[in-house]
C-alpha atoms as a PDB file:
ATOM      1  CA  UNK A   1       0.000   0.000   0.000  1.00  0.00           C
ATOM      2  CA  UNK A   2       0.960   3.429  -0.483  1.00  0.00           C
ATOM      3  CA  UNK A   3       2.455   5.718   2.254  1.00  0.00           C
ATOM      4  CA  UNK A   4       1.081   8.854   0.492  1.00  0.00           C
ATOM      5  CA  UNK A   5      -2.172  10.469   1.751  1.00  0.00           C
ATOM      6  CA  UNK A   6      -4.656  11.115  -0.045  1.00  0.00           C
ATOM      7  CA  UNK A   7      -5.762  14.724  -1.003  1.00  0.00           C
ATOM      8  CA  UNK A   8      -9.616  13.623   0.586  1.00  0.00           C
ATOM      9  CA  UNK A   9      -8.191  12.074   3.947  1.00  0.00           C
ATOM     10  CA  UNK A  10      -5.792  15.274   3.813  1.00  0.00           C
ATOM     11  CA  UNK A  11      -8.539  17.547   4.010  1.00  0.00           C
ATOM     12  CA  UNK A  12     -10.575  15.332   6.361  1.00  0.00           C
ATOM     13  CA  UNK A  13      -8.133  15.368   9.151  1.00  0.00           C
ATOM     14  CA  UNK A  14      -6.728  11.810   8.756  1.00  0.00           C
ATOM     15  CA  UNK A  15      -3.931  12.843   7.644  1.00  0.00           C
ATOM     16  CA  UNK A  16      -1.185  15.126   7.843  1.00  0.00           C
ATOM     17  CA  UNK A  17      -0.440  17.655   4.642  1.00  0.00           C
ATOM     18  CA  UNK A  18       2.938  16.926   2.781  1.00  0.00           C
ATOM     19  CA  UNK A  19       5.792  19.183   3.461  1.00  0.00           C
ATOM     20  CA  UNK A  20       5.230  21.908  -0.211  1.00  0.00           C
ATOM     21  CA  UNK A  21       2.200  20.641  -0.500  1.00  0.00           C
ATOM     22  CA  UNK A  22      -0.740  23.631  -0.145  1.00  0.00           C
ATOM     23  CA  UNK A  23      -4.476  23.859   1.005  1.00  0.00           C
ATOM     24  CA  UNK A  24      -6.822  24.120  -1.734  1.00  0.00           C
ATOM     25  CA  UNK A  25      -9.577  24.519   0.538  1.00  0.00           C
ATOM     26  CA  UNK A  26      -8.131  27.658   2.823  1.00  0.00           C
ATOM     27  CA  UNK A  27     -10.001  30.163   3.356  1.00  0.00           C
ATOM     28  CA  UNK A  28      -8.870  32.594  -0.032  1.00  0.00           C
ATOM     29  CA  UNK A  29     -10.592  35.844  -0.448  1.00  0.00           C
ATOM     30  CA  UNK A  30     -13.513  35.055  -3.305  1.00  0.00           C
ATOM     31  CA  UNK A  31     -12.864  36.454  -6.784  1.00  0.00           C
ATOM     32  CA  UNK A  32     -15.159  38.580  -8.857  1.00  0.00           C
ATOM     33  CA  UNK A  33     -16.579  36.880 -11.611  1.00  0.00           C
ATOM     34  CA  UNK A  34     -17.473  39.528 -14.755  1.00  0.00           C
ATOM     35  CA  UNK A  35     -19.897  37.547 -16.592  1.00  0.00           C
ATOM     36  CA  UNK A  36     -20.438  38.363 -19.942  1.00  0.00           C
ATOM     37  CA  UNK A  37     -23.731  40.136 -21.304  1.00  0.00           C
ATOM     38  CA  UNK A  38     -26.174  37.454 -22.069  1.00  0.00           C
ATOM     39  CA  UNK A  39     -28.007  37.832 -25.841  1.00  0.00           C
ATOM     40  CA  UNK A  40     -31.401  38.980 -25.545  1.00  0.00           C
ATOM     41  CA  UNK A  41     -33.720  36.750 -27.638  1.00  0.00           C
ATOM     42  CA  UNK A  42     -36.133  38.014 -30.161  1.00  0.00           C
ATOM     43  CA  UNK A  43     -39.385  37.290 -28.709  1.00  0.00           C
ATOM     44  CA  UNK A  44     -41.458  34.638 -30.652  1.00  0.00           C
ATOM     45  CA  UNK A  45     -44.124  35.841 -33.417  1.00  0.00           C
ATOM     46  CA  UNK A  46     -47.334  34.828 -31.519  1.00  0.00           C
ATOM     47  CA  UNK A  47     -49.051  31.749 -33.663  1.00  0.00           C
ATOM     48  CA  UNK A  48     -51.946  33.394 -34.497  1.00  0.00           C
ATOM     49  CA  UNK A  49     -49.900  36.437 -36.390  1.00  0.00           C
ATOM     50  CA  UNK A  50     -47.999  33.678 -38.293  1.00  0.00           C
ATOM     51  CA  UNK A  51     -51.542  31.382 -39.151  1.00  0.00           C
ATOM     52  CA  UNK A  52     -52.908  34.588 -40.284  1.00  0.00           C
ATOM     53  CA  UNK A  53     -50.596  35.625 -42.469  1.00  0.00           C
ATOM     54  CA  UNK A  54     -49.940  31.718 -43.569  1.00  0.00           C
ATOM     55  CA  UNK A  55     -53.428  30.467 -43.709  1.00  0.00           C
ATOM     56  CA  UNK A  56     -54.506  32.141 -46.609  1.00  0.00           C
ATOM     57  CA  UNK A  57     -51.439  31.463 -48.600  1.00  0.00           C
ATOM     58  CA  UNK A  58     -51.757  27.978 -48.023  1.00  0.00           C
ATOM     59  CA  UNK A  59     -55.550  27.770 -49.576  1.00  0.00           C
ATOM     60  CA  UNK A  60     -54.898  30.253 -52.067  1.00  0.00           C
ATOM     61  CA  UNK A  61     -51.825  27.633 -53.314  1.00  0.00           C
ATOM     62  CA  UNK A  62     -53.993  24.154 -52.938  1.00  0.00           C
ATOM     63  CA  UNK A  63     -56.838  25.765 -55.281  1.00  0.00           C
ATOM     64  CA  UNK A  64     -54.129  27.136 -57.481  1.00  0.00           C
ATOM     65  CA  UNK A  65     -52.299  23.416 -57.018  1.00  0.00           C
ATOM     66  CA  UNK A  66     -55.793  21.450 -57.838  1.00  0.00           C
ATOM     67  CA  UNK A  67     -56.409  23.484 -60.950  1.00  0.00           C
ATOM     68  CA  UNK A  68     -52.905  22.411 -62.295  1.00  0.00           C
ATOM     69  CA  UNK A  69     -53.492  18.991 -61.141  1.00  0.00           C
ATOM     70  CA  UNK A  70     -56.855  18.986 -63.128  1.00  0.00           C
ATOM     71  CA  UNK A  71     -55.175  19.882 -66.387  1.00  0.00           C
ATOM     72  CA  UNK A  72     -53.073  16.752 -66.247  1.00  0.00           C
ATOM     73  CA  UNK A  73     -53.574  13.423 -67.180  1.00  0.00           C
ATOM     74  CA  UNK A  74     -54.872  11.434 -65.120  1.00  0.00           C
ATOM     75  CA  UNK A  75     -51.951   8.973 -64.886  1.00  0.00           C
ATOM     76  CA  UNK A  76     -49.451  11.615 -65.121  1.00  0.00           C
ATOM     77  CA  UNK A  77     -46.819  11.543 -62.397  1.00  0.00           C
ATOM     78  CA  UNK A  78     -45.447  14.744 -61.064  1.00  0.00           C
ATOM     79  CA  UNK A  79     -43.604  16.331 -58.006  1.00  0.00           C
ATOM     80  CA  UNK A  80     -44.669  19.875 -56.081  1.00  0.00           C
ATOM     81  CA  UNK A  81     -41.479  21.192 -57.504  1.00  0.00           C
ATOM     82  CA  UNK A  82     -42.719  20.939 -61.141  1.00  0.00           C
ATOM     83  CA  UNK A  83     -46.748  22.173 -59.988  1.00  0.00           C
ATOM     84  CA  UNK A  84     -44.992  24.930 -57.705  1.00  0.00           C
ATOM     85  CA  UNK A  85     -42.279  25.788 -61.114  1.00  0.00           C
ATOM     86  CA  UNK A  86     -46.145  25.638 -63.267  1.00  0.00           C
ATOM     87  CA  UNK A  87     -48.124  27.579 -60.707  1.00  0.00           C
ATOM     88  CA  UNK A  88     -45.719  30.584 -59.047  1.00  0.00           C
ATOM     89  CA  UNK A  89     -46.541  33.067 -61.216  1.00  0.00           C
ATOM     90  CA  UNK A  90     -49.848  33.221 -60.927  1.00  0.00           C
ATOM     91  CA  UNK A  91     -49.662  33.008 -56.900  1.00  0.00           C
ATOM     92  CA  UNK A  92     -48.303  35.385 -54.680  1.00  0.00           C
ATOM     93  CA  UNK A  93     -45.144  35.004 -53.070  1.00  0.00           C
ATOM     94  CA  UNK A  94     -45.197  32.680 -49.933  1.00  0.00           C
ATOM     95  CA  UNK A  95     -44.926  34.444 -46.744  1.00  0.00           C
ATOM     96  CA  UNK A  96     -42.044  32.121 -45.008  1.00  0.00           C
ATOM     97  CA  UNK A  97     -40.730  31.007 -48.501  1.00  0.00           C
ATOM     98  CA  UNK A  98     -40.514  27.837 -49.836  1.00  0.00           C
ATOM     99  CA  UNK A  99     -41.033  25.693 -46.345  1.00  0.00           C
ATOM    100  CA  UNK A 100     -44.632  26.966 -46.276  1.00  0.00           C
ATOM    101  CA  UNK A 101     -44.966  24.127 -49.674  1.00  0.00           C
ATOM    102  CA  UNK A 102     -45.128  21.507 -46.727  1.00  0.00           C
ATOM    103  CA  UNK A 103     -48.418  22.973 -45.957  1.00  0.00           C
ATOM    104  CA  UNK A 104     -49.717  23.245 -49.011  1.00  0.00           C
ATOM    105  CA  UNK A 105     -48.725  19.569 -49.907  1.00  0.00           C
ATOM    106  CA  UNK A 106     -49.945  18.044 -46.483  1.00  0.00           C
ATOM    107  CA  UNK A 107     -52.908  20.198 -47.210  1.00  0.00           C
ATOM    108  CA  UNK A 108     -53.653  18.509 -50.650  1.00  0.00           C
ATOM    109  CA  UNK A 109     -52.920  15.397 -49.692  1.00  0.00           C
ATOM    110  CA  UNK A 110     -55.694  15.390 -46.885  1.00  0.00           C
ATOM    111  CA  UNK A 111     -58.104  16.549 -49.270  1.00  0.00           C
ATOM    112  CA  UNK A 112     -57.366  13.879 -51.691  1.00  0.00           C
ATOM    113  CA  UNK A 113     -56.419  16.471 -54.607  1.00  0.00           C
ATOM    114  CA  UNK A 114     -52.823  14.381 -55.250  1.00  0.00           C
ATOM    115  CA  UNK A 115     -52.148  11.032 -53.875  1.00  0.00           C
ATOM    116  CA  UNK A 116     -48.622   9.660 -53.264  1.00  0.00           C
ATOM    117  CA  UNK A 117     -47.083   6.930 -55.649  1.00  0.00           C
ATOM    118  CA  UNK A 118     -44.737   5.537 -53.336  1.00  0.00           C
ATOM    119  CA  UNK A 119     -42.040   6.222 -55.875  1.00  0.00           C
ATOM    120  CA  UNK A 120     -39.490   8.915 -55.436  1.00  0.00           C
ATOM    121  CA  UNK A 121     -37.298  11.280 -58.021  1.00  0.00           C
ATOM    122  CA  UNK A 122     -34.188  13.723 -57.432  1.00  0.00           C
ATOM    123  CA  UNK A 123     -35.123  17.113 -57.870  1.00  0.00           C
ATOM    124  CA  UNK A 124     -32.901  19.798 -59.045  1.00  0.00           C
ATOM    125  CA  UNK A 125     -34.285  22.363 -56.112  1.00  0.00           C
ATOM    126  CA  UNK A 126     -32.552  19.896 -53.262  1.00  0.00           C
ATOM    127  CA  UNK A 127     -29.023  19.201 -55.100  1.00  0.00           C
ATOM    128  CA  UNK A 128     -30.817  15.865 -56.380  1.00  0.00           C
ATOM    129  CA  UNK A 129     -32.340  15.021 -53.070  1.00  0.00           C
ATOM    130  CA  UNK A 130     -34.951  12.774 -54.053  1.00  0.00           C
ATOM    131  CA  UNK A 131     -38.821  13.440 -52.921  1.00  0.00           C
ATOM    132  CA  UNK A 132     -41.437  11.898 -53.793  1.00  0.00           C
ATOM    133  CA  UNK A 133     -43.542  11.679 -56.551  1.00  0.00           C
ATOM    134  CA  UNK A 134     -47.723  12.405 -56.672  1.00  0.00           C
ATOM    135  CA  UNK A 135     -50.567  11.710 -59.246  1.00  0.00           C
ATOM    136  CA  UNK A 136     -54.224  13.278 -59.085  1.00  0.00           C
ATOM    137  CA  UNK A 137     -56.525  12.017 -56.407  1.00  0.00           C
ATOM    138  CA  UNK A 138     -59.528  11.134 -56.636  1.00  0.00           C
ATOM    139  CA  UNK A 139     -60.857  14.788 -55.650  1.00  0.00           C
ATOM    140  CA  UNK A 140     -58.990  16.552 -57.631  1.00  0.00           C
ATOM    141  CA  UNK A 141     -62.011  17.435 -59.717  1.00  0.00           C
ATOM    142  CA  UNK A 142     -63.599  19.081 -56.553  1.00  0.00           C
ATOM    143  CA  UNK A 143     -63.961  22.205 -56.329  1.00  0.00           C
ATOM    144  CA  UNK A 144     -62.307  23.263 -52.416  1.00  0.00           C
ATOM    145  CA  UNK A 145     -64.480  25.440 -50.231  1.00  0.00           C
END
């Protein structure tokens, strides 16, 4: 076994300090600590502001999006990129760019205007990301309220 105390047993009274060796836990006068200025945060856009502004955006783009789809054949296979590409002139701009075209998809797919194929195709807005790939649904012919 080793002769040498350790630092615990040291400090516990067991045993005696080594001859150089110092306290660490003296009494030493405490040191100011300058801590540096947090960032304030940008409050958060309440979620009604953003719905309101989003929310008609999003149904102005399905009806715009079902009126393309319409026009197509009915076994035609297509992505959003190439019905958004079609479509976004004659829509205004979105309001939180392209992300708000997850809406608009997830909003066309629950009303059955485009149905998923299952199969998926690199697109040249993602760096050839693949996504997937849509045909009419069977309300496509509907007109949306």
């Amino acid at each position: 076994m080793n002769n040498r105390p350790t630092t615990y047993a040291k400090h516990a009274g067991r045993a005696p300090a080594l001859a150089g060796q110092f306290d660490i836990f003296s009494s030493a006068p405490p040191k100011e600590v300058k801590r540096r200025p947090t960032m304030k945060k940008k409050p958060p856009a309440p979620p009604v502001a953003v719905a309101e502004t989003v929310a008609p955006w999003t149904t102005i783009a399905a009806e715009a999006v079902r009126l393309r789809v319409v026009a197509l054949p009915a076994d035609e296979t297509f992505t959003i990129e190439t019905i958004r590409a079609a479509i976004e002139d004659s829509i205004p701009v979105p309001p939180r760019g392209l992300r708000t075209w997850g809406q608009v998809t997830r909003m066309c797919k629950d009303r059955g205007i485009i149905e998923a194929t299952g199969v998926w195709q690199p697109t040249a807005s993602s760096n050839g990301s693949p996504k997937m790939t849509y045909r009419p649904g069977k309300n496509a012919a509907v007109a949306s309220a």
